[in-house]
Protein backbone atom coordinates (compact mmCIF):
# COMPACT_ATOMS: atom_id res chain seq x y z
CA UNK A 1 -9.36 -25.32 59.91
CA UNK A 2 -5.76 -24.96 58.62
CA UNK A 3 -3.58 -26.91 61.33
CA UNK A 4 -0.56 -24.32 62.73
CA UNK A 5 2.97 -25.07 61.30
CA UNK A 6 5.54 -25.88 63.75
CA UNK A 7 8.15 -23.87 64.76
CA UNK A 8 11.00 -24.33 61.86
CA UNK A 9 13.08 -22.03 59.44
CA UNK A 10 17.08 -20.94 60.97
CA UNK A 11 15.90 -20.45 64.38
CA UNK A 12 13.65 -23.78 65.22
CA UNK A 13 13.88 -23.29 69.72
CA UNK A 14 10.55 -20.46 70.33
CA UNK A 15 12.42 -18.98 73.19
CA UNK A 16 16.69 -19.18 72.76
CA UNK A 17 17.32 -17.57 69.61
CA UNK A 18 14.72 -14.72 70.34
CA UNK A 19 16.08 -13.41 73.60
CA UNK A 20 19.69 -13.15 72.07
CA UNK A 21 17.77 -10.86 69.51
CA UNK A 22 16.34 -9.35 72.17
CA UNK A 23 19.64 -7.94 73.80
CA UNK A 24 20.81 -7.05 70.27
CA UNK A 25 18.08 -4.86 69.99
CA UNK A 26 19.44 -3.12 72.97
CA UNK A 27 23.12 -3.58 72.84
CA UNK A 28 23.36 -1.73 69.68
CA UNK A 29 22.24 1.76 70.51
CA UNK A 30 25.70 3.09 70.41
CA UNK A 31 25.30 2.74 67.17
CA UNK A 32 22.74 5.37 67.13
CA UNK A 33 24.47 7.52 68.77
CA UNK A 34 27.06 7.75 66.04
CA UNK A 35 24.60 8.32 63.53
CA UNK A 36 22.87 11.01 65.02
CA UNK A 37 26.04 12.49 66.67
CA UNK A 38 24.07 12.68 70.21
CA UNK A 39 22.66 10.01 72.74
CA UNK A 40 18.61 10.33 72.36
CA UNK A 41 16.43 9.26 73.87
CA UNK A 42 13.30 8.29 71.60
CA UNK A 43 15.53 5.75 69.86
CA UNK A 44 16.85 3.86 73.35
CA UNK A 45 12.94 4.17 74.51
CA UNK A 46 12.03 2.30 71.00
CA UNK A 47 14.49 -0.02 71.36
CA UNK A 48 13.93 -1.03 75.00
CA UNK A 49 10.21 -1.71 74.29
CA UNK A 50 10.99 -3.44 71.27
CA UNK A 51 13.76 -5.59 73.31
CA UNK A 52 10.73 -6.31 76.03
CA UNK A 53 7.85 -7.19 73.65
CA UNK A 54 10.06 -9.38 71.93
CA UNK A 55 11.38 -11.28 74.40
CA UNK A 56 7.68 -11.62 76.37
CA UNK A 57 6.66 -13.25 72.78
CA UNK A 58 9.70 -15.47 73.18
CA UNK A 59 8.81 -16.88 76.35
CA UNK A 60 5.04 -16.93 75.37
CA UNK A 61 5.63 -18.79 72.27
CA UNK A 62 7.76 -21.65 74.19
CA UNK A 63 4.79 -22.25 76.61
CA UNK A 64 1.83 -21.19 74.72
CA UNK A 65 -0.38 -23.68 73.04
CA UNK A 66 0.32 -24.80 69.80
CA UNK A 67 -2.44 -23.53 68.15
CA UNK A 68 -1.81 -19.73 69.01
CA UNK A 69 1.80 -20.11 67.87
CA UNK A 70 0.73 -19.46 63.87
CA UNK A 71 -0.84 -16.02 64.91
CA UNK A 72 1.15 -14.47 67.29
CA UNK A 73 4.25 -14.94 65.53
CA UNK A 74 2.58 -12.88 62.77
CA UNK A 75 1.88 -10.66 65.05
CA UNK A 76 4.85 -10.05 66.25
CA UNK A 77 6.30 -10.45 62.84
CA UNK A 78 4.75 -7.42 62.28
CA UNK A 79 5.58 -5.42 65.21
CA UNK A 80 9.04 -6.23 64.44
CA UNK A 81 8.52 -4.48 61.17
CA UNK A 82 7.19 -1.71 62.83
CA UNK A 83 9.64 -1.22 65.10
CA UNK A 84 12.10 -1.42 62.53
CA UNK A 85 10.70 1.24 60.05
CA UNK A 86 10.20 3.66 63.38
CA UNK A 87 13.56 2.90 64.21
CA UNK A 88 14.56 4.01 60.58
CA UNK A 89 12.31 7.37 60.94
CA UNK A 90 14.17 8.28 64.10
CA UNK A 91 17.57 7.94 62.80
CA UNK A 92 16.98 10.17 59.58
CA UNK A 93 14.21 8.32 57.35
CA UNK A 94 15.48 7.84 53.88
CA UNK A 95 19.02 8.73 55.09
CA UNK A 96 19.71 6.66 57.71
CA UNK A 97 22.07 4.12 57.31
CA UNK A 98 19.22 1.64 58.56
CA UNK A 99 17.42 2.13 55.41
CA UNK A 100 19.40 -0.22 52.58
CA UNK A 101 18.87 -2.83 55.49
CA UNK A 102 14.59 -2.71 54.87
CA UNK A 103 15.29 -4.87 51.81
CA UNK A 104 16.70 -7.61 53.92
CA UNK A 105 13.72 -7.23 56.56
CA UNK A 106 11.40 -9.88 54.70
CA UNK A 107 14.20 -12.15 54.47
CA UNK A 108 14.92 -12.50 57.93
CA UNK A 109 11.31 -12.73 59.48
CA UNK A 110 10.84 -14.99 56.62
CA UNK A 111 13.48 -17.75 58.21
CA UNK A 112 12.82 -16.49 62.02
CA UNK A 113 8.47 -16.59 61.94
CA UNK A 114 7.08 -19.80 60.39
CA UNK A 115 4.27 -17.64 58.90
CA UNK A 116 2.08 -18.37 55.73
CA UNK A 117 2.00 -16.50 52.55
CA UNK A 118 -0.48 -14.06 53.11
CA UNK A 119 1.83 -13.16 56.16
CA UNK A 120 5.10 -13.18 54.69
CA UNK A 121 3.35 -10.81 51.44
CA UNK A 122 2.28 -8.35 54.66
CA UNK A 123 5.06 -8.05 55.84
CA UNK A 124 6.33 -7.83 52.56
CA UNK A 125 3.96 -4.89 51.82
CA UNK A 126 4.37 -3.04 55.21
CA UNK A 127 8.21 -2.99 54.55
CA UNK A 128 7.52 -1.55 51.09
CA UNK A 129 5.22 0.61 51.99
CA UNK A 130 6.68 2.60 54.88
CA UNK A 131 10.26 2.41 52.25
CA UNK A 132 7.29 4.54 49.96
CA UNK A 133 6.86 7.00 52.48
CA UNK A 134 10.16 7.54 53.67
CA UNK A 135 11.25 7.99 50.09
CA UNK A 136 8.52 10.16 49.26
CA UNK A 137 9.35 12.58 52.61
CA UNK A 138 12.65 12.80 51.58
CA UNK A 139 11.85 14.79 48.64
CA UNK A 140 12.89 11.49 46.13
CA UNK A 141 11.36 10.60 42.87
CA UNK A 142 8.50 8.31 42.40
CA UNK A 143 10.74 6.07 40.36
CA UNK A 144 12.52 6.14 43.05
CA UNK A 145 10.28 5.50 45.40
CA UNK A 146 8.53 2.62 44.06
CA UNK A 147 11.75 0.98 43.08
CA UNK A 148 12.19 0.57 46.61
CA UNK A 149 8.44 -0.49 47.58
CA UNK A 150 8.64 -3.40 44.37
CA UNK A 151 12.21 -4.02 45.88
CA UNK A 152 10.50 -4.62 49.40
CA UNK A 153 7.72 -6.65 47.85
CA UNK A 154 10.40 -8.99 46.24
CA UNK A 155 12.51 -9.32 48.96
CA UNK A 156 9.40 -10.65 50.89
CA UNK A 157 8.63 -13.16 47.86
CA UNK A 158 11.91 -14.29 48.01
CA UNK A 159 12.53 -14.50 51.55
CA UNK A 160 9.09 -16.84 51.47
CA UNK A 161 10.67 -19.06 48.79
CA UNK A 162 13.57 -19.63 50.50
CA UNK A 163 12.03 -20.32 54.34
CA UNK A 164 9.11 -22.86 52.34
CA UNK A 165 12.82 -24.77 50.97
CA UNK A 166 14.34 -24.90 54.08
CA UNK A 167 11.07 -26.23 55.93
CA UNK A 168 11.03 -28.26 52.72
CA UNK A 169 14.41 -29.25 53.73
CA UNK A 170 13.93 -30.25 57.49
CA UNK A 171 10.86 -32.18 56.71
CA UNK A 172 12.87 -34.43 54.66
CA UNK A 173 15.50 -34.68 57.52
CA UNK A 174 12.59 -35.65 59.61
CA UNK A 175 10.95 -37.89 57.43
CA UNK A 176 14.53 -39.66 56.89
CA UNK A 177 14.56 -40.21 60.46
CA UNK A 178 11.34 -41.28 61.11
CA UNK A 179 11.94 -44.00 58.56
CA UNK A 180 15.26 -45.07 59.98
CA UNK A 181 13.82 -45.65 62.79
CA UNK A 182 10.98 -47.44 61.48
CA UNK A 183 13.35 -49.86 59.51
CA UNK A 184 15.68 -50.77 62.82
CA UNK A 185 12.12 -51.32 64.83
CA UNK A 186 11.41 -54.01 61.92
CA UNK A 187 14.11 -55.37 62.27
CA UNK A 188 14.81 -55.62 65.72
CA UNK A 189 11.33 -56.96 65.81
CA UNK A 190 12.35 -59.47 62.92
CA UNK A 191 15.53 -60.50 65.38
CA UNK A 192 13.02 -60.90 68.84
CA UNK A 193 10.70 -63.05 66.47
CA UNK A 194 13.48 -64.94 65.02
CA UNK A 195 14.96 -65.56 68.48
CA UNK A 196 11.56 -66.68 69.76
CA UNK A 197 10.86 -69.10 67.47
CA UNK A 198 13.99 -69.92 67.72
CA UNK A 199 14.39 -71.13 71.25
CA UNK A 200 10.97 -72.40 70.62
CA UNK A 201 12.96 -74.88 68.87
CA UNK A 202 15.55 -74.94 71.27
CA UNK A 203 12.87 -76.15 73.66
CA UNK A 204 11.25 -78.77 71.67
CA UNK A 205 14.67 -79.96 70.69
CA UNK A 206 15.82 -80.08 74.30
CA UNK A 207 12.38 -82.16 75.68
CA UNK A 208 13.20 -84.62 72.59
CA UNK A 209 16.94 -85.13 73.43
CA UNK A 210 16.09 -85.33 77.31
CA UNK A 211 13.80 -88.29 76.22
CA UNK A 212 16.37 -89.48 73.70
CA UNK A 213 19.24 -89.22 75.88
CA UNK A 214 17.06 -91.17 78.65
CA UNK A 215 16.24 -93.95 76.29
CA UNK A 216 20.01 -93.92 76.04
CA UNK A 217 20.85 -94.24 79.53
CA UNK A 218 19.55 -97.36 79.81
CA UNK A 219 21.70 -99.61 77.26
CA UNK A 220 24.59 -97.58 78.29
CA UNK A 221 24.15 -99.05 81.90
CA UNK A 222 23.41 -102.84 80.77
CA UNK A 223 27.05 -102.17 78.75
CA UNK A 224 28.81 -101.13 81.72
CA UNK A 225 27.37 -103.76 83.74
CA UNK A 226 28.60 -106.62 81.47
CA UNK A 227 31.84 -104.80 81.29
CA UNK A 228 32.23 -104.76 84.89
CA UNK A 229 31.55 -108.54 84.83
CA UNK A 230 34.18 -108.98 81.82
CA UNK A 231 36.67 -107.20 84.21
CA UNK A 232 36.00 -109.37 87.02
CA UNK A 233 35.97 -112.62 85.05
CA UNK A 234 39.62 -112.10 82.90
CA UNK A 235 40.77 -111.38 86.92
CA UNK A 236 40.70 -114.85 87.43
CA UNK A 237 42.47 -115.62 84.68
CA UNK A 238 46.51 -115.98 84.30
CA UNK A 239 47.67 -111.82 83.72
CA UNK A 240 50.07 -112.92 80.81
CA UNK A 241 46.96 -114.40 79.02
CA UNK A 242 44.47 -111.88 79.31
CA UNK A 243 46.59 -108.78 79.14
CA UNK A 244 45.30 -107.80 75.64
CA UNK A 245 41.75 -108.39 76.77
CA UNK A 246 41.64 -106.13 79.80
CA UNK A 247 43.78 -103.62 77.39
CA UNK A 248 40.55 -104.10 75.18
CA UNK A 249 38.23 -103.95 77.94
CA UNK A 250 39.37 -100.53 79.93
CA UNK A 251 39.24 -98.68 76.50
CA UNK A 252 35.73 -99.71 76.18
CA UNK A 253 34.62 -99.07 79.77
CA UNK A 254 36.25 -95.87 78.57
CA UNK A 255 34.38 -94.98 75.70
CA UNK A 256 31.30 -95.81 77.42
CA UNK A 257 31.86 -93.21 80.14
CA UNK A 258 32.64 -90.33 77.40
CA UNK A 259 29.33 -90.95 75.70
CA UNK A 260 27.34 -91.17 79.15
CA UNK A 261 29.50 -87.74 80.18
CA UNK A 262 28.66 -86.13 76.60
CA UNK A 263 24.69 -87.27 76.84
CA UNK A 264 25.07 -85.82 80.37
CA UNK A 265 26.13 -82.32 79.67
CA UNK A 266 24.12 -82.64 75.82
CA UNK A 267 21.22 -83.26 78.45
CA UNK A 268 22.06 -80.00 80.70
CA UNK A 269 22.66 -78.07 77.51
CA UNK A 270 19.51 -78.61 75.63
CA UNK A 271 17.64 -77.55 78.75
CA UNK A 272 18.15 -73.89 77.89
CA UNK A 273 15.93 -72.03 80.13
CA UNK A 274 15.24 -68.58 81.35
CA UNK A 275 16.63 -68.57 84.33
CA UNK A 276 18.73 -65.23 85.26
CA UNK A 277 22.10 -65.25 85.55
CA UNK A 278 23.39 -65.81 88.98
CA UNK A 279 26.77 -67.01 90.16
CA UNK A 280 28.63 -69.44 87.17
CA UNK A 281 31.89 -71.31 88.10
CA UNK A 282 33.83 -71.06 84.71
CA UNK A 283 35.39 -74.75 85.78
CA UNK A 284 31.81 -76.32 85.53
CA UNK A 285 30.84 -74.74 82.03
CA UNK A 286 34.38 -74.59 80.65
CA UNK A 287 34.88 -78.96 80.50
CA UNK A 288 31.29 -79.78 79.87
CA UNK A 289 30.49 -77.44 76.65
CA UNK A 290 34.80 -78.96 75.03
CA UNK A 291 32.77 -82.55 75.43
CA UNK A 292 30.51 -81.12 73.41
CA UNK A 293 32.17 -79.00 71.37
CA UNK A 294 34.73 -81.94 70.76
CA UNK A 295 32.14 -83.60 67.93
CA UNK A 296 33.34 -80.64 65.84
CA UNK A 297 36.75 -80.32 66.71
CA UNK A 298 37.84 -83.80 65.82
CA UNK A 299 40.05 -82.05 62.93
CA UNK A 300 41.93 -79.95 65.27
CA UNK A 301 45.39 -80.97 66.11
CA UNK A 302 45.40 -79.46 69.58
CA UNK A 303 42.77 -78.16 71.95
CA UNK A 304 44.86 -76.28 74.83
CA UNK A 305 42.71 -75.18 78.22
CA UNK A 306 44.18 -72.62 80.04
CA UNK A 307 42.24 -72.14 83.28
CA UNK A 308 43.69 -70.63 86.45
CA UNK A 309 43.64 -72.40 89.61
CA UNK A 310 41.03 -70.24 92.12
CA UNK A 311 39.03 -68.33 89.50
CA UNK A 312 36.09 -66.33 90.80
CA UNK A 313 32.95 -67.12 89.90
CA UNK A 314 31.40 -65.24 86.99
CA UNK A 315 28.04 -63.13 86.57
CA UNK A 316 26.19 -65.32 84.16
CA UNK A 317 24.08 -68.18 83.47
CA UNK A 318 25.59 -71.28 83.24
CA UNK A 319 23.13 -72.72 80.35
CA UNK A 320 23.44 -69.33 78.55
CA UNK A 321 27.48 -68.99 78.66
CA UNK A 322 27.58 -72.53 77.47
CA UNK A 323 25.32 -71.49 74.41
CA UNK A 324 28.42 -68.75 73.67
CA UNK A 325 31.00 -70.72 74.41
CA UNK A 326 29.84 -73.64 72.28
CA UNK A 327 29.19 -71.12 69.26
CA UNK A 328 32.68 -69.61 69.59
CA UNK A 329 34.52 -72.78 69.42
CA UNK A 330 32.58 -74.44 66.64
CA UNK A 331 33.37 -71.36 64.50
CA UNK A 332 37.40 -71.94 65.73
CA UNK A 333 36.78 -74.93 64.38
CA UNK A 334 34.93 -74.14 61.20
CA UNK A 335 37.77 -71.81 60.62
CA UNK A 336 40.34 -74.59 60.41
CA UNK A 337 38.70 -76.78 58.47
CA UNK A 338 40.98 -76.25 55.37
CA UNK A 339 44.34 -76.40 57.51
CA UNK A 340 45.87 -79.51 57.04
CA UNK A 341 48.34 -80.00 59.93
CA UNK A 342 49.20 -77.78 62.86
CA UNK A 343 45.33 -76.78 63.46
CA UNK A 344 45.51 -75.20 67.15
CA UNK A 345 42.65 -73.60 69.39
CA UNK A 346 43.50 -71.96 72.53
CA UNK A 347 40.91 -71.44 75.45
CA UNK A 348 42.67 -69.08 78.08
CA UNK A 349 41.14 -67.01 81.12
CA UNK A 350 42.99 -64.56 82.87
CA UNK A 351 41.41 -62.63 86.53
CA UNK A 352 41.85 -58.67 86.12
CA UNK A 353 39.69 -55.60 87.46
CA UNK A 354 37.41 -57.29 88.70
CA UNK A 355 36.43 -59.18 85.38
CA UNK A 356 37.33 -61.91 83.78
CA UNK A 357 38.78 -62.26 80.09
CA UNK A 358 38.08 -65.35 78.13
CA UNK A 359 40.13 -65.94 75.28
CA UNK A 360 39.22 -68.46 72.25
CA UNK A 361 41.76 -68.25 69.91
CA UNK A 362 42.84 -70.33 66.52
CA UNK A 363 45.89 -70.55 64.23
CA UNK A 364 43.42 -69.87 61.27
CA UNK A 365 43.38 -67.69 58.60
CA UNK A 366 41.85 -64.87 60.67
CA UNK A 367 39.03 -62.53 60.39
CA UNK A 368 39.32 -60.68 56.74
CA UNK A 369 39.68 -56.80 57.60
CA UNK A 370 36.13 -56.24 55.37
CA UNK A 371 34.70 -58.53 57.54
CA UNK A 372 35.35 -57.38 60.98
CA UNK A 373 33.08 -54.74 61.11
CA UNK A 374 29.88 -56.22 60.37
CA UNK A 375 30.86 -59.85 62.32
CA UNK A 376 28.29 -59.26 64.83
CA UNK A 377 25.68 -58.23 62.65
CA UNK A 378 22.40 -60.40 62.50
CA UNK A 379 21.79 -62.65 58.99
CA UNK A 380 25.85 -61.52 58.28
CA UNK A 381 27.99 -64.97 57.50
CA UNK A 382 30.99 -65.85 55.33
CA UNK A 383 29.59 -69.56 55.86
CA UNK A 384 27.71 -71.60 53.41
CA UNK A 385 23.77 -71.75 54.41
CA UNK A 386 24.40 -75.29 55.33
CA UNK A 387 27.17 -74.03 58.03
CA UNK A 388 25.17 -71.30 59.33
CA UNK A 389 22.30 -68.91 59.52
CA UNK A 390 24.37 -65.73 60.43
CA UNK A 391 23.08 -65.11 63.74
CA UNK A 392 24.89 -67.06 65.99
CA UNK A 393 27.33 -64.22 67.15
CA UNK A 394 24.57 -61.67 66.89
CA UNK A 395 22.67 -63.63 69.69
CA UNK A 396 25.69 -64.54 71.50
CA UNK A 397 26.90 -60.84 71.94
CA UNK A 398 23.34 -59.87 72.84
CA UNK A 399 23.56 -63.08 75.88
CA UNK A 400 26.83 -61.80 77.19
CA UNK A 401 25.31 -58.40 76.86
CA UNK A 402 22.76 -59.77 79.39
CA UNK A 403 25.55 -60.68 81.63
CA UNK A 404 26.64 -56.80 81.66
CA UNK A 405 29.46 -58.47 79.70
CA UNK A 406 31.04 -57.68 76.57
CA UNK A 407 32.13 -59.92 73.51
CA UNK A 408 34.24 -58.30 70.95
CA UNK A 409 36.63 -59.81 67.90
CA UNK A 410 40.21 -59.12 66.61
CA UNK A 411 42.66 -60.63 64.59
CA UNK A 412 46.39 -62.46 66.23
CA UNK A 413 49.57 -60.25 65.71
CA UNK A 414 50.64 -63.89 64.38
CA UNK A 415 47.64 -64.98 62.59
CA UNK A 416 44.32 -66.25 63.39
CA UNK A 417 41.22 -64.71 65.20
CA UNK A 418 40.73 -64.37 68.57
CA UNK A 419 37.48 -63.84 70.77
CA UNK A 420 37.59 -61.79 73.68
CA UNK A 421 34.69 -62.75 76.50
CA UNK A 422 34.64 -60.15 79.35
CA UNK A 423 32.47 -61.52 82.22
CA UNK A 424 31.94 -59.22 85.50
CA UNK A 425 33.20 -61.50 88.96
CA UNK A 426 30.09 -61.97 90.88
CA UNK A 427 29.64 -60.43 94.06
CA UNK A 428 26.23 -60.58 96.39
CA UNK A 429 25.54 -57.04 95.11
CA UNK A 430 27.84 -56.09 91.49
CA UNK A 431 28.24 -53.49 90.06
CA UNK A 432 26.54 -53.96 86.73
CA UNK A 433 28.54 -52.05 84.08
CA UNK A 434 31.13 -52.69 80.86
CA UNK A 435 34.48 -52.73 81.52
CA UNK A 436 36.49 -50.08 80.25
């Protein structure tokens, strides 16, 4: 059982294009009035029933199964051609100026009715052979008259050539679209696995740096301990004498608390978990993830905070925004690596509409024009493969996209890149959408 063709050709909607031929059927019966010199009747009567029957199969055809759609659109294909030819008859047969226009009959329902060949070659042989009879009733010549049948008959061969190309045509569209589509759900699937297995990692990672950084804790606190008792001891001592020594001693105790404050915030980091985002203070995350951050920053020159005093909290989670944050200023840092002196990044946040704007900025060499466009693309990178995999801005854009945020790129009017981070405020019930 041959499987009915879908509605295609110049007019693919079953209902739209149909009732507009509908009224045209009707609208232009002035025009038979000029032919014939008089209003009559037959013709507006013919017209009318042809405007009716074709727009009942127009409806029909929109809510109709799809199995009756094959055979009712040749039937109506033919009606059409019959209504046509009587229309012809009315207005003066082989005279009319309706006639030339037979030829182009097969054409049309060709490209309107997604009928087969047998169909098309009916119609095809209806149109050719009513142009016999007309001919032959107007007292013509058989030459004549069979010009004009054969010319019918390869109109309709024609007009079936060209609707098979342009179904030919819109298959391929179709096809070309189904396999887009097929290619961005591989790899969007290819990004979710990639993303799994990455935090996967993430996790394992974290449980072995929580242990690690434990382990750590305890050393750290047997150091502090015997500074404390260093401190109290040089005390006792004459100040001019052990000056140098408690100089010595308070840079220490110093260093000690850094790399108890870094394994402290590297221990909150590596946590990364799924919790949603709720209420973030940006003067928590901001301090902790530069501690971090700082391991890969020793070659910049300057590392300038900008934070307002009394900024709202943020819509976000704190882990997650830490994640960005971290990513942003390692590549600020990356980016200066070849700058020699005067290396500069520049953390600002500014309150406005409700949102707030991080900035991350550097004095680099900026973002090469080329390159701007496909920055946030997943597996893109101007890195080495031992800097980076490609996908860190790809995943952080998709976080902050989680946050109903937004996390674009641009270059500095005076050189370098800078990041823009737009974070909603929170509020007990916000409105979740992207700033304009």
């Amino acid at each position: 059982m041959q499987t009915p063709a879908p509605p295609g050709g110049l007019f693919k909607s079953p209902a739209g294009p149909h009732v507009v031929l509908s009224v045209v059927f009707v609208a232009v019966y002035p025009m038979d009035i000029v032919i014939l010199g008089r209003a009559d009747r037959h013709t507006l009567v013919l017209r009318c029933v042809w405007a009716v029957i074709h727009a009942a199969y127009a409806f029909w055809a929109h809510c109709a199964p799809a199995r009756w759609y094959r055979p009712w659109s040749l039937l109506n294909s033919l009606a059409d051609t019959l209504f046509f030819l009587g229309l012809i008859h009315l207005t003066g047969g082989a005279a009319s100026p309706y006639f030339p226009l037979l030829v182009s009959t097969p054409i049309l329902l060709a490209q309107v009715y997604p009928v087969h060949l047998v169909a098309n070659l009916l119609v095809g042989a209806v149109t050719g052979g009513g142009a016999l009879l007309m001919m032959q009733g107007a007292g013509r010549s058989w030459i004549d008259a069979l010009f004009w049948c054969f010319l019918c008959v390869g109109a309709a061969v024609l007009g079936l050539y060209v609707a098979h190309q342009t179904r030919r045509v819109i298959a391929a569209e179709e096809r070309a679209s189904v396999e887009q589509a097929r290619r961005e759900a591989i790899e969007r699937v290819a990004r979710q696995e990639f993303t799994r297995a990455r935090s996967e990692k993430l996790a394992t990672l974290g449980r072995l740096a929580a242990n690690v950084l434990h382990e750590l804790n305890n050393p750290l606190a047997f150091v502090r301990v015997n500074l404390d008792f260093l401190r109290q001891e040089l005390r006792a001592l004459p100040p001019e004498d052990t000056q140098p020594l408690m100089e010595a001693l308070e840079d220490t105790h110093t260093g000690v608390e850094r790399i108890r404050q870094i394994a402290a915030d590297l221990k909150g980091f590596s946590r990364m978990d799924e919790e949603g985002p709720d209420r973030c203070a940006l003067a928590d995350v901001v301090p902790s993830t530069l501690r971090i951050a700082s391991l890969r920053l020793k070659h910049v020159e300057q590392v300038r905070v900008v934070l307002p005093e009394n900024l709202p909290e943020v819509y976000a989670s704190p882990q997650r925004l830490a994640q960005v944050l971290l990513n942003l200023l390692v590549n600020a840092g990356d980016a200066l690596a070849e700058r020699k002196e005067g290396a500069e990044v520049l953390l600002t946040a500014r309150h406005e509409h409700g949102h707030i704007t991080l900035l991350v900025e550097d004095n680099g060499p900026g973002i090469p024009p080329h390159v701007l466009p496909r920055l946030f693309e997943p597996f893109f990178t101007t890195k080495g493969p031992e800097l980076g995999t490609g996908l860190g801005l790809a995943l952080s854009r998709e976080l902050i996209e989680k946050f109903h945020g937004s996390l674009t790129a641009e270059n500095r009017p005076e050189g370098g890149a800078c990041m823009r981070l737009v974070l909603q405020v929170w509020s007990p019930a916000p409105e979740r959408a992207l700033p304009v």
